[in-house]
Protein backbone atom coordinates (compact mmCIF):
# COMPACT_ATOMS: atom_id res chain seq x y z
CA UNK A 1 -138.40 65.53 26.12
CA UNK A 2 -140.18 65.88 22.54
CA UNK A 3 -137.82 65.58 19.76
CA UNK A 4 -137.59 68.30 17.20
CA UNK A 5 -141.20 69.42 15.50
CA UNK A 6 -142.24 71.79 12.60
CA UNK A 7 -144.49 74.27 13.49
CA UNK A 8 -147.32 75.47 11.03
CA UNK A 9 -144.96 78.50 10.01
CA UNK A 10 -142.44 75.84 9.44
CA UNK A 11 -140.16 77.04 11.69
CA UNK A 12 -138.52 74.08 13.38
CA UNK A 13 -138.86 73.87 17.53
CA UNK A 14 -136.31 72.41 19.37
CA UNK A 15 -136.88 70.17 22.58
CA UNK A 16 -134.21 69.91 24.94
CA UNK A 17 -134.49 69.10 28.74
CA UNK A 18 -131.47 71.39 29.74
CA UNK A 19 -130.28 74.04 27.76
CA UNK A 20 -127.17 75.98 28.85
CA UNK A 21 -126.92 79.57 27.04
CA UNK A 22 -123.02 80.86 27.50
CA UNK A 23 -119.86 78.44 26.37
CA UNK A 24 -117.33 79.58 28.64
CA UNK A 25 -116.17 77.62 31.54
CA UNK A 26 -119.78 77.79 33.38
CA UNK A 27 -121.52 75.61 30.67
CA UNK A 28 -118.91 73.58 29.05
CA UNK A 29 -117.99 72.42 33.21
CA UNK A 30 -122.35 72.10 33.71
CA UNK A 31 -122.78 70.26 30.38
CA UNK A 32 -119.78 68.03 31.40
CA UNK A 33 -120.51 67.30 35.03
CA UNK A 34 -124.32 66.42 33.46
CA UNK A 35 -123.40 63.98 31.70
CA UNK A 36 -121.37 62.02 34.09
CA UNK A 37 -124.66 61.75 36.17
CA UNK A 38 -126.80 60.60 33.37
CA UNK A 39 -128.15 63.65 32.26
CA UNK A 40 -127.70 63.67 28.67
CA UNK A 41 -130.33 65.82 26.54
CA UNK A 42 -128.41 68.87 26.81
CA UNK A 43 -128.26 71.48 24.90
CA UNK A 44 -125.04 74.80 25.07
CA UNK A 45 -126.13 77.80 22.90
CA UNK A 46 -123.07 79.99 22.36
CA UNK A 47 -123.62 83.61 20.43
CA UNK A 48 -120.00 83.67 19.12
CA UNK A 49 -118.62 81.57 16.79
CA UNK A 50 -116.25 79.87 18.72
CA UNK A 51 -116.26 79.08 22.47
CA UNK A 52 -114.41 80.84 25.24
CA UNK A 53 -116.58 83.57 26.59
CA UNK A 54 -114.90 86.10 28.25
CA UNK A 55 -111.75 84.58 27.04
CA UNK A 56 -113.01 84.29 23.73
CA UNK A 57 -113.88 87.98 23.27
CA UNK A 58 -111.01 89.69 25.22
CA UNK A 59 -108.08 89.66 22.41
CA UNK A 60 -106.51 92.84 23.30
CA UNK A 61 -102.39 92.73 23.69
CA UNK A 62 -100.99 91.59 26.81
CA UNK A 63 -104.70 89.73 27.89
CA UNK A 64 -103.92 87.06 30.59
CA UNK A 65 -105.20 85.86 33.72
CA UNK A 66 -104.31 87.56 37.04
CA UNK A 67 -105.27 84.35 38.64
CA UNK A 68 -102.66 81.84 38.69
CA UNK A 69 -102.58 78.97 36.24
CA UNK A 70 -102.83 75.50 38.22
CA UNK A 71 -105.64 77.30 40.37
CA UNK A 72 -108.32 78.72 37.07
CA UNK A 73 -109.10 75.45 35.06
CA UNK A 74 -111.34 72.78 36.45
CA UNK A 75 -110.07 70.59 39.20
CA UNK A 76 -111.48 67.47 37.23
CA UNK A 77 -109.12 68.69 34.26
CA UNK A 78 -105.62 69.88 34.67
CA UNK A 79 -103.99 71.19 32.29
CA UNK A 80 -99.92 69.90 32.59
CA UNK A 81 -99.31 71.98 29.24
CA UNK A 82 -99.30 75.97 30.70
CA UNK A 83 -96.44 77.46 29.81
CA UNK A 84 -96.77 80.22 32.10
CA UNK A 85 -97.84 80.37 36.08
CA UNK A 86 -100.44 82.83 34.91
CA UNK A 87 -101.86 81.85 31.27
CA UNK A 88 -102.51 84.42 28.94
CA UNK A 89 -105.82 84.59 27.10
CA UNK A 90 -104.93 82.54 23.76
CA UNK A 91 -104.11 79.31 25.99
CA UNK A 92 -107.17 79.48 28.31
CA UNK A 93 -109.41 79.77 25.19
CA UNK A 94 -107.54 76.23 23.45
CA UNK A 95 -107.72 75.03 26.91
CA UNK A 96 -111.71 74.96 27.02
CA UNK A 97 -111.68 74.27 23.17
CA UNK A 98 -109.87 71.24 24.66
CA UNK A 99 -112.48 70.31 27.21
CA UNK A 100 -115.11 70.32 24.70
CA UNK A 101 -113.09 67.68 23.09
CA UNK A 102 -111.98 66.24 26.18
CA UNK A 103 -115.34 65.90 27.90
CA UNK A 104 -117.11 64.61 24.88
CA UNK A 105 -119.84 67.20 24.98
CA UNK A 106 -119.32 69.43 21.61
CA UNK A 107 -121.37 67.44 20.28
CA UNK A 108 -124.01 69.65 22.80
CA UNK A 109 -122.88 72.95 21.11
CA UNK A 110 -124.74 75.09 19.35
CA UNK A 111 -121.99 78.29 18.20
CA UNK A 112 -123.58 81.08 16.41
CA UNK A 113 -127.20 81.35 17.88
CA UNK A 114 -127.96 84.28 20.44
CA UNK A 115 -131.11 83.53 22.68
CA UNK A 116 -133.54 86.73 22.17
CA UNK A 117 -136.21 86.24 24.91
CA UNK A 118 -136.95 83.06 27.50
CA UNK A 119 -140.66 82.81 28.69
CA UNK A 120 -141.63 80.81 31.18
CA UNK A 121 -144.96 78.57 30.67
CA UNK A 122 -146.21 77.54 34.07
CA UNK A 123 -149.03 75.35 32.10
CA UNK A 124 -146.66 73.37 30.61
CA UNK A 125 -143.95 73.63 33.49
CA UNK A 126 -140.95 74.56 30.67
CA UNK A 127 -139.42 77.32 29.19
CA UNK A 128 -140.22 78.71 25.93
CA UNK A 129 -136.85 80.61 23.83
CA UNK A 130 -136.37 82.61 21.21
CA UNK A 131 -133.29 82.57 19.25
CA UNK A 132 -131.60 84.15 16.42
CA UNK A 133 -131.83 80.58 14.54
CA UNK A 134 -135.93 79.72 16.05
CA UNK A 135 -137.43 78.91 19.03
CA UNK A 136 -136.30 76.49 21.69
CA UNK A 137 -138.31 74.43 24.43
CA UNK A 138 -136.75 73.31 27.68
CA UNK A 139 -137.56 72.19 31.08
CA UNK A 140 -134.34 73.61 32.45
CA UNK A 141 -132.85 77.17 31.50
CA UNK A 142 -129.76 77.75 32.37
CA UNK A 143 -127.68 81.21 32.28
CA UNK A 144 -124.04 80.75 32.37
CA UNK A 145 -123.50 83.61 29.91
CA UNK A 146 -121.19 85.18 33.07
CA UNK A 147 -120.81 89.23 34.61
CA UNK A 148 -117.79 90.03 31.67
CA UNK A 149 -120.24 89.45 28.58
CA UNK A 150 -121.35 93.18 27.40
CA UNK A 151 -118.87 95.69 27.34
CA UNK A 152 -119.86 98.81 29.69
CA UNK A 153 -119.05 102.47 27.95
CA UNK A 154 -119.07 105.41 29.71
CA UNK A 155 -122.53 108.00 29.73
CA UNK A 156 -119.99 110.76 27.84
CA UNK A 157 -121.15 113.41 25.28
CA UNK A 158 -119.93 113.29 22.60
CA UNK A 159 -119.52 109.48 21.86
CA UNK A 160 -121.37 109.25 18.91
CA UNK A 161 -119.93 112.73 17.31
CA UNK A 162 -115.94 111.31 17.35
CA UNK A 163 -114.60 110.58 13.60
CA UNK A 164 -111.87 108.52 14.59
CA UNK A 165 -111.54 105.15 15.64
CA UNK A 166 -113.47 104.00 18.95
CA UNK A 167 -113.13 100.54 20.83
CA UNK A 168 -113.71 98.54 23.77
CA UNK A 169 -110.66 96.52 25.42
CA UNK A 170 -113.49 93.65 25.28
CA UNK A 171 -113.77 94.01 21.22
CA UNK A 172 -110.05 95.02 19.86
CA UNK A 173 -109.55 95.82 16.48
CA UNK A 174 -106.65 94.21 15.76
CA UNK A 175 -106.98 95.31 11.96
CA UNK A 176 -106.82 98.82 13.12
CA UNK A 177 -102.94 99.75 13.01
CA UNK A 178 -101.78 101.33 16.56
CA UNK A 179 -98.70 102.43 14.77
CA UNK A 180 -98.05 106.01 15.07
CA UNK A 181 -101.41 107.20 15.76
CA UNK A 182 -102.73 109.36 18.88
CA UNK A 183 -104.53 107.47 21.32
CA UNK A 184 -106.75 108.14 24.31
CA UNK A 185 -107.04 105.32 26.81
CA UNK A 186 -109.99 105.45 29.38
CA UNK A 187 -110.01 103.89 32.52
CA UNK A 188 -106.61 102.24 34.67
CA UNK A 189 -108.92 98.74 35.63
CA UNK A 190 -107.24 95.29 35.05
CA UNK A 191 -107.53 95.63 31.40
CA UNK A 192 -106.11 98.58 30.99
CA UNK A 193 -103.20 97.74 32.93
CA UNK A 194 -102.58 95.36 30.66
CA UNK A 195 -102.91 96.35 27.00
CA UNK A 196 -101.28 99.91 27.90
CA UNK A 197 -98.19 98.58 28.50
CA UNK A 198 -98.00 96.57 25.29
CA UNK A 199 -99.37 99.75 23.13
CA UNK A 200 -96.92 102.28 24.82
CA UNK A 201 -94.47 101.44 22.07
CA UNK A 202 -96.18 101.10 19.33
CA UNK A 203 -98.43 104.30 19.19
CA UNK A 204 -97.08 108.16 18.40
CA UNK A 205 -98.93 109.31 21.43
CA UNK A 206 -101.28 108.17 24.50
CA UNK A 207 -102.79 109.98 26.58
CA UNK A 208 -103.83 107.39 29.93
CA UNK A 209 -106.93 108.65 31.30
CA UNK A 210 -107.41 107.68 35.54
CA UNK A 211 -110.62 108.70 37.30
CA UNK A 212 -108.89 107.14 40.31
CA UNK A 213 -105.76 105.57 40.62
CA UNK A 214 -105.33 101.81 41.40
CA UNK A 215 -103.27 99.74 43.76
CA UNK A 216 -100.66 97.72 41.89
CA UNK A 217 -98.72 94.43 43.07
CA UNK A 218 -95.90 93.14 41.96
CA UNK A 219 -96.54 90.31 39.69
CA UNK A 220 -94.49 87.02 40.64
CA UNK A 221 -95.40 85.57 36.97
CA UNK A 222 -92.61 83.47 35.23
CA UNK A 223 -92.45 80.94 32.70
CA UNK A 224 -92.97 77.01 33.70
CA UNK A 225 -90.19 75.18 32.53
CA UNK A 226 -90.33 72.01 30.20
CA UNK A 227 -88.99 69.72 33.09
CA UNK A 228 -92.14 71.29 35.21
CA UNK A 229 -94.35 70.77 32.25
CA UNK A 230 -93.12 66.83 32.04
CA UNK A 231 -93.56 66.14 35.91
CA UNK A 232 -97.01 67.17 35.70
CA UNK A 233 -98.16 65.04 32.72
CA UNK A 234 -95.76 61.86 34.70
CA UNK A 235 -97.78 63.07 38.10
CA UNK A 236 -100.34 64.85 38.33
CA UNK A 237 -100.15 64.90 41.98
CA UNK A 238 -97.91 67.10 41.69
CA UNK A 239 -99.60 69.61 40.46
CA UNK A 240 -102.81 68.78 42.64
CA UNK A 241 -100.30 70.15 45.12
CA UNK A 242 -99.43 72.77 43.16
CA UNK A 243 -102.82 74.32 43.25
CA UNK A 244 -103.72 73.30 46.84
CA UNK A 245 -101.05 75.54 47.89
CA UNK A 246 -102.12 78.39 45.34
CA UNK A 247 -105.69 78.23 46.97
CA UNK A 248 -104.20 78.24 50.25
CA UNK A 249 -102.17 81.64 49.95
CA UNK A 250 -104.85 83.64 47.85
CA UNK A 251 -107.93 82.31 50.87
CA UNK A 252 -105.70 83.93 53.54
CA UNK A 253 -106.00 87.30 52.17
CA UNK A 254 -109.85 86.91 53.14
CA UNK A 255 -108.26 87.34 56.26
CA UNK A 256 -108.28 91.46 55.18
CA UNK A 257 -110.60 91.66 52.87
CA UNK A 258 -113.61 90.23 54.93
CA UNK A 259 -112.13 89.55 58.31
CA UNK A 260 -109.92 92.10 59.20
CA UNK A 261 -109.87 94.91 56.67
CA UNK A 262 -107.59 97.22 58.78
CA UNK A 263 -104.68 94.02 57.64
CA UNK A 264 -105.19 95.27 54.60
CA UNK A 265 -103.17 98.75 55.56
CA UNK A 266 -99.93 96.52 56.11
CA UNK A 267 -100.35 94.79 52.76
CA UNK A 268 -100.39 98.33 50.98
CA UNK A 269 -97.38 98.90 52.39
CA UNK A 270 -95.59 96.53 49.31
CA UNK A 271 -97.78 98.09 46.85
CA UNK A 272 -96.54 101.45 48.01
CA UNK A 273 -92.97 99.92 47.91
CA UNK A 274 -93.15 98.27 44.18
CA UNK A 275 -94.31 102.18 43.60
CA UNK A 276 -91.29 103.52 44.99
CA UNK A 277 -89.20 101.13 43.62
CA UNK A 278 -90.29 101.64 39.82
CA UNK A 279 -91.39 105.56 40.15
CA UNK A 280 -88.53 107.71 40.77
CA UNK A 281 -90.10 110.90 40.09
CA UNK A 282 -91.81 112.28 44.08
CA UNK A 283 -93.82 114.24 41.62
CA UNK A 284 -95.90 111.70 40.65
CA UNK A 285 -96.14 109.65 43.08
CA UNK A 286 -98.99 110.95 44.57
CA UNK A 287 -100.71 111.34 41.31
CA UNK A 288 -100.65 107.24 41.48
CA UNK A 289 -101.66 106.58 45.20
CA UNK A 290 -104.90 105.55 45.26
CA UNK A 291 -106.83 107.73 48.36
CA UNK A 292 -109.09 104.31 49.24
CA UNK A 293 -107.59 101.01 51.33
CA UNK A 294 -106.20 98.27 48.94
CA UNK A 295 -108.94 95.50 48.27
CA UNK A 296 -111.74 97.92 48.12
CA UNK A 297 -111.43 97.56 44.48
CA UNK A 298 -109.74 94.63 42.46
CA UNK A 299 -105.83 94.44 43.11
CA UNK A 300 -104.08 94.09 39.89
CA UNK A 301 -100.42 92.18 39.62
CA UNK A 302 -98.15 94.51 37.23
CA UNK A 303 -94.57 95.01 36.90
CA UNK A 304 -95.08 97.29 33.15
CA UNK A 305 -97.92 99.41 34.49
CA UNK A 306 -95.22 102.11 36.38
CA UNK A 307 -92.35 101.92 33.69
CA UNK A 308 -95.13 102.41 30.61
CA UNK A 309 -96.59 105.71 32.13
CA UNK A 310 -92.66 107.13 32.56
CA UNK A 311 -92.11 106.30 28.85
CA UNK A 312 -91.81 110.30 26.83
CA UNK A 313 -95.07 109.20 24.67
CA UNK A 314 -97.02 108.50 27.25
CA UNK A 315 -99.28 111.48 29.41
CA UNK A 316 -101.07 110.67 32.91
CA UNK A 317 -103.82 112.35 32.76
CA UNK A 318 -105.54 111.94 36.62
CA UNK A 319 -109.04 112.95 36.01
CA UNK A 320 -112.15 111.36 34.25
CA UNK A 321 -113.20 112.04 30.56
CA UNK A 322 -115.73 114.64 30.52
CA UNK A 323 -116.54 115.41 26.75
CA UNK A 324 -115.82 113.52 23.32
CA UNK A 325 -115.24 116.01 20.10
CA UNK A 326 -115.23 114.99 16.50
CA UNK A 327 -111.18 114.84 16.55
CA UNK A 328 -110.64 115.34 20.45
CA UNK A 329 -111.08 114.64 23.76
CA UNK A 330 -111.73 116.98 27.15
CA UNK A 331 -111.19 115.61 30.65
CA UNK A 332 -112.48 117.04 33.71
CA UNK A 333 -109.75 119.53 34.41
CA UNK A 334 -110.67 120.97 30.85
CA UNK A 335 -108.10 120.60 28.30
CA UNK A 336 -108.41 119.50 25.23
CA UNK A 337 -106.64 116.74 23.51
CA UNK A 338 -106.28 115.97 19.58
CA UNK A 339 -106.55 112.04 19.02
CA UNK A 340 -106.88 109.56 16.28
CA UNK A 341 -108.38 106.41 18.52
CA UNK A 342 -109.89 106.18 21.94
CA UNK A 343 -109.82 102.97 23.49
CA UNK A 344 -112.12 101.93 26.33
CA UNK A 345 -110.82 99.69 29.11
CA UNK A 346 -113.63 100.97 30.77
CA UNK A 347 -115.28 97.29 32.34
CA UNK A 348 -118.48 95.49 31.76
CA UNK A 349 -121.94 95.64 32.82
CA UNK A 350 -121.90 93.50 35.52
CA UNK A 351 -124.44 94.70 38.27
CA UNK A 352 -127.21 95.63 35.65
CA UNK A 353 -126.77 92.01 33.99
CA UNK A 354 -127.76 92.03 30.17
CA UNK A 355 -129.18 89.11 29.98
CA UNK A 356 -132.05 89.45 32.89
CA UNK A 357 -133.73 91.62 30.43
CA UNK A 358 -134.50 88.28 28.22
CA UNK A 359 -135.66 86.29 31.13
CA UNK A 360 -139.78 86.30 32.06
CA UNK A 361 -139.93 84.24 35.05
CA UNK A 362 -143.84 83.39 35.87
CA UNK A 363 -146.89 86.15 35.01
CA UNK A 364 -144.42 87.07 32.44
CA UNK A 365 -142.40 89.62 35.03
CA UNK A 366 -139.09 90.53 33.63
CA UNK A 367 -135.71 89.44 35.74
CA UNK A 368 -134.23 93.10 35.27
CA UNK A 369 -138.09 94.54 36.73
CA UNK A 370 -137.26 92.03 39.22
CA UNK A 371 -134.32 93.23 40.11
CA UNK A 372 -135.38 96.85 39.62
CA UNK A 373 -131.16 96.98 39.09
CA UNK A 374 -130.07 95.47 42.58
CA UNK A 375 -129.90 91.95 41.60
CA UNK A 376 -129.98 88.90 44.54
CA UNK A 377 -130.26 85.46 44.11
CA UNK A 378 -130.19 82.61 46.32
CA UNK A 379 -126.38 81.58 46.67
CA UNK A 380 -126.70 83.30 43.72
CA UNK A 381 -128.01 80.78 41.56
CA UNK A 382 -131.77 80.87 42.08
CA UNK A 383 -134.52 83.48 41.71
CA UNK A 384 -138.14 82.96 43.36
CA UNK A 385 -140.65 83.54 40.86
CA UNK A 386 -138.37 81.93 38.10
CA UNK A 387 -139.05 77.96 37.88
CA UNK A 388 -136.53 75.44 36.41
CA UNK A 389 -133.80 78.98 36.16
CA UNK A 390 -130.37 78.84 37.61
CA UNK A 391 -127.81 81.60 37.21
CA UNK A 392 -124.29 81.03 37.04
CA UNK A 393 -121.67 83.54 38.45
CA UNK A 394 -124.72 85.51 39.24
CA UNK A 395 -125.29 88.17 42.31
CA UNK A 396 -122.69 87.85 45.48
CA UNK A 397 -120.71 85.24 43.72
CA UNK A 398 -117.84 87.39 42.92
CA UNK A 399 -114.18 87.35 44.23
CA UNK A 400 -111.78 89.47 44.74
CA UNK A 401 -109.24 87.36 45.71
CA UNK A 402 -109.53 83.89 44.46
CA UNK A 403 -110.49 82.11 41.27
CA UNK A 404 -113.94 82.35 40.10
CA UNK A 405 -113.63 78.48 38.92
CA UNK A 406 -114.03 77.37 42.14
CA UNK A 407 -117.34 79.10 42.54
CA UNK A 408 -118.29 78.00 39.44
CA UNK A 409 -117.45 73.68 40.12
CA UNK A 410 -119.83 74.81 43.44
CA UNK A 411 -122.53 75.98 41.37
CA UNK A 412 -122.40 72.93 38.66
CA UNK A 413 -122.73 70.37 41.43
CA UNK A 414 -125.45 72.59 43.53
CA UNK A 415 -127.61 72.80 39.86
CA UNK A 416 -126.60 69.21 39.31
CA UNK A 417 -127.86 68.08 43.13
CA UNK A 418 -131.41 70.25 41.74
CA UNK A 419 -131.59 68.41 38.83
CA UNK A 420 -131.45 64.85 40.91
CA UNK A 421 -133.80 66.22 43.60
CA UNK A 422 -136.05 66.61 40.91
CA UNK A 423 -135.59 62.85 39.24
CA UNK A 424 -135.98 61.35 42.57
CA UNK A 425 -139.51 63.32 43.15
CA UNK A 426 -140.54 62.55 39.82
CA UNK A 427 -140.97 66.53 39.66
CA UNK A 428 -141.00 68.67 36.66
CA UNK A 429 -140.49 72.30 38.57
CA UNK A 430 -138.18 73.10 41.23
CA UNK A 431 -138.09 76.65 42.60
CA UNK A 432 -135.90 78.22 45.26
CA UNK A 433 -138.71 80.00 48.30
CA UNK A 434 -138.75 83.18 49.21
CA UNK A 435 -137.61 82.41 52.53
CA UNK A 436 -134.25 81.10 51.91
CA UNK A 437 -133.87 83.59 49.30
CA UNK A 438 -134.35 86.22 51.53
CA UNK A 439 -132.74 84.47 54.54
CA UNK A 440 -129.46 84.11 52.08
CA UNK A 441 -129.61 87.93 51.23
CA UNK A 442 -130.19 89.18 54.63
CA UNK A 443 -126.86 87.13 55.56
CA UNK A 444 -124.64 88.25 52.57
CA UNK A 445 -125.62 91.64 53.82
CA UNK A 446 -124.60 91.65 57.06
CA UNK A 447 -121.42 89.81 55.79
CA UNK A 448 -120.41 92.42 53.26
CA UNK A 449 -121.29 95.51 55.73
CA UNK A 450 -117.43 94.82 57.62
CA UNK A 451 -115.59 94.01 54.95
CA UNK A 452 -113.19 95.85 53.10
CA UNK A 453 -115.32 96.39 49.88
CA UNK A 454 -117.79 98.33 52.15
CA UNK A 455 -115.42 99.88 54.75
CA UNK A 456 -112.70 100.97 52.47
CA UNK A 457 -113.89 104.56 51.10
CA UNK A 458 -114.60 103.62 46.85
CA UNK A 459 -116.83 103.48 44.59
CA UNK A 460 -116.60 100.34 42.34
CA UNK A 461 -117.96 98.36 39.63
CA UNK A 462 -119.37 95.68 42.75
CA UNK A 463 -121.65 97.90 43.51
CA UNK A 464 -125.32 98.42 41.80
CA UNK A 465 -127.44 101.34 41.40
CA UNK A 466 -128.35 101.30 44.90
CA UNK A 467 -125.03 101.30 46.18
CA UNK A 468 -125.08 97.67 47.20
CA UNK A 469 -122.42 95.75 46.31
CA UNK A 470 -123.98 92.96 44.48
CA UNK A 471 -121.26 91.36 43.02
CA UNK A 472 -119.38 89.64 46.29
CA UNK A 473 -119.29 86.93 48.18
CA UNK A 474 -117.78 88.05 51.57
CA UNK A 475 -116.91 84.85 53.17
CA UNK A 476 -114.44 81.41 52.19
CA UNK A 477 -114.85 80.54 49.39
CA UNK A 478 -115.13 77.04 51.24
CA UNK A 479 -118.00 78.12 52.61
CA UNK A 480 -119.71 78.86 49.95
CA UNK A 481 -118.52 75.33 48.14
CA UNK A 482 -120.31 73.45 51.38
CA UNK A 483 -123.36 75.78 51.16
CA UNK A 484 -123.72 75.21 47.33
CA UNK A 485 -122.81 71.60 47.83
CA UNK A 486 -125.21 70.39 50.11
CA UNK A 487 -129.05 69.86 48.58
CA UNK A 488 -131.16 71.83 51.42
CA UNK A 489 -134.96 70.27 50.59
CA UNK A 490 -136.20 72.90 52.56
CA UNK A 491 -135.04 75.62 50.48
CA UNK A 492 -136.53 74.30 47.50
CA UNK A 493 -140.18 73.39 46.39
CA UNK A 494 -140.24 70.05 43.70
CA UNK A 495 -143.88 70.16 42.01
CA UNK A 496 -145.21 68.21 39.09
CA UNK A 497 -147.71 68.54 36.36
CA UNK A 498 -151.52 66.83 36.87
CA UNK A 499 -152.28 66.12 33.53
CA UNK A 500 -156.23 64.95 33.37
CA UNK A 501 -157.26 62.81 30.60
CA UNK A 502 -159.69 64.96 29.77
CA UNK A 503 -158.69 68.48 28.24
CA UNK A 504 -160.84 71.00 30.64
CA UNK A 505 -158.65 69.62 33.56
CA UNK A 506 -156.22 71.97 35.48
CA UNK A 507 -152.59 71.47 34.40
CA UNK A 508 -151.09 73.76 36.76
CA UNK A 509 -148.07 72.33 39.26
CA UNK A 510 -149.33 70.41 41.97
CA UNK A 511 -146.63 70.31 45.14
CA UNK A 512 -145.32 66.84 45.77
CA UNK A 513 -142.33 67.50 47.84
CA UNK A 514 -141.84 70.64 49.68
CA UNK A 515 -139.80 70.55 53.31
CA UNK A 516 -139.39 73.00 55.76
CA UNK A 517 -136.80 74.66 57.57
């Protein structure tokens, strides 16, 4: 690639083969895994100021990982040092602050810089991006900005009209003092479940706002102990085997969530239990039984979710927020309620993805009008229509079980394998067909249509504005690591650029390497 020029405006371009935009585990793992295979000119472009992504913007109190410890971090870099079996957010964060170090590619980041628009050039077979610090050229764009990047608020009246304090759970204020005041929580999701707890105490008053109640597990969490911590760093073996047998026990429950979702009835029989065993009051009980089959929507581990709604302070309030006044708020059954803060644990947008709204793939053609908001991708990495583009965490790659690392290390080494198909053709465009696009959609589809997400009677954040669910992948994850794993030539077409010495000759991509099924 060209090294850096200066325009006639002055304004200085950037050349980069690969540039990553996102700095959470996606692109620090891509950038590192790069690297080892002699890809060097690679560029990470992270918006905040520090890395992280969703762990880097979810600060709220009592923010940790419902995915155990030794299973979400990279399999090529343990981390002996968790004090905890499930880390809370502060050490995740200095764990991939770590990894930058560790991997010897900060020297690739870029913090501070939010990409605007990406245009693809199909002349000159690489992408053209705007940024908030100038334009950027690269052969390669990558998206690993993740589905738990821009906060999702509810369509309410009202929002704009409130004069007290309003946040997200995905941008806390923590110089806005809890401390005695009124509060209105929306939404009982994972986040939720975890800040209200920690807040119960602190504020005069909250008021827990549940559109539909969720199923709760108990959480086996407890703290690793020094002697733990030591064996690990002496042999790391040991904790190899420590996370073998975590993947092991969360793939079985696949068993009921895509196998055999009617298992999934004898599994809510502890969550009904841990209910029982923490709610005393028959009252409401029912008030917290969710009316769909556990797994339908995300299970959340809690042992403080019960205990905090019992607490005097605290009000359930089972229905949806309807209305927003200047110093109140009005739920569905009508009643209004005097507050000094709302707080929103109310998700992300995950299904109508931000970021395909900056993405023009070839004649210019929008990823979001592309979508038209049902997104698909193949193995939900790679677009037709969008050269040299690769998605990370993208459609159908979401879990409900598992950790989402392991998707991602399949996705770094299916980009990576992309990348080297392309060296080896001497190509400068690769592009997923429509065929196995479609053929990979068609597939997912049938998949997803017996599984528990489909057959178990919710509505949920998986699902997009056609009702598809869009956001899992309904199989092993194993599977999905040997589909992602294996470079499939015929699902791919490698072209290169003709130049002609002289200038009225055709650049466009001539094929050079395209296989068949």
């Amino acid at each position: 690639m060209r090294p850096e020029v200066t325009t006639a405006s002055d304004t200085v371009e950037r050349h980069v083969r690969v540039l990553i935009v996102g700095a959470g585990f996606s692109g620090i793992g891509l950038a590192y895994k790069l690297k080892r295979a002699g890809v060097l000119d690679v560029a990470i472009l992270e918006r905040a100021q520090d890395v992280g992504g969703v762990w880097n913007s979810n600060t709220y109190p009592g923010c940790q990982c419902d995915v155990p410890s030794h299973l979400y971090s990279f399999s090529f870099a343990p981390n002996p040092d968790w004090t905890s079996t499930y880390s809370p957010q502060p050490e995740i964060r200095q764990y991939l602050e770590d990894c930058l170090d560790r991997f010897g590619v900060r020297r690739n980041l870029h913090t501070g810089i939010e990409v605007t628009q990406a245009q693809w050039d199909d002349a000159a077979a690489q992408w053209h991006v705007e940024t908030s610090e100038g334009p950027w050229i690269a052969q390669i764009l990558i998206s690993a900005v993740g589905p738990l990047t821009e906060p999702k608020l509810p369509d309410v009246p009202g929002i704009d009209v409130f004069q007290g304090k309003i946040m997200h759970s995905a941008r806390w204020d923590r110089d806005y003092d809890l401390t005695g005041r009124r509060v209105a929580s929306i939404g009982t999701g994972a986040s939720a479940i975890q800040y209200v707890p920690k807040i119960a105490d602190q504020v005069g008053e909250l008021f827990v706002f549940q559109r539909s109640a969720p199923w709760i597990m108990p959480h086996d969490k407890r703290p690793i102990t020094d002697e733990e911590r030591v064996r690990f760093r002496a042999k790391p073996a040991v904790q190899r085997r420590e996370r073998t047998k975590v993947y092991v026990s969360k793939e079985a429950l696949i068993l009921g969530f895509a196998k055999f979702p009617k298992l999934m009835h004898q599994v809510e029989k502890l969550s009904r239990r841990h209910m029982e065993s923490q709610v005393p009051d028959p009252a409401l009980r029912p008030l917290l039984t969710p009316d769909f089959t556990l797994g339908c929507k995300r299970i959340v581990p809690s042992n403080e979710w019960y205990p905090a709604l019992q607490k005097p302070n605290v009000t359930l309030v089972p229905h949806a927020l309807a209305e927003i006044r200047e110093h109140s708020v009005v739920g569905s059954d009508g009643v209004e309620r005097d507050v000094d803060a709302i707080i929103f644990g109310t998700g992300f947008h995950v299904t109508d993805i931000p970021f395909a709204d900056k993405v023009r793939g070839r004649d210019g053609e929008l990823l979001g009008d592309r979508w038209k908001g049902s997104p698909r991708a193949y193995l939900g990495t790679s677009v037709p229509g969008f050269p040299n583009f690769f998605l990370f965490l993208g459609p159908n790659t979401g879990l409900g079980h598992s950790s989402m690392i392991y998707m991602i290390e399949a996705q770094i080494e299916h980009v990576k394998k992309a990348i080297e198909a392309m060296d080896a053709a001497s190509a400068t465009v690769v592009e997923v067909t429509r065929h196995a696009h479609d053929r990979f959609n068609r597939e997912v589809d049938k998949k997803l249509a017996k599984t528990v997400w489909e057959t178990g009677g919710c509505v949920t954040f998986y699902q997009d504005a056609s009702g598809r669910n869009a956001t899992i992948w309904p199989d092993w994850t194993f599977r999905y690591r040997r589909l992602a794993a294996k470079w499939r030539p015929g699902a791919y077409t490698l072209s290169g650029v003709a130049r002609a010495a002289d200038s009225s000759a055709s650049s466009s991509p001539t094929p050079i390497a395209q296989a068949t099924r």
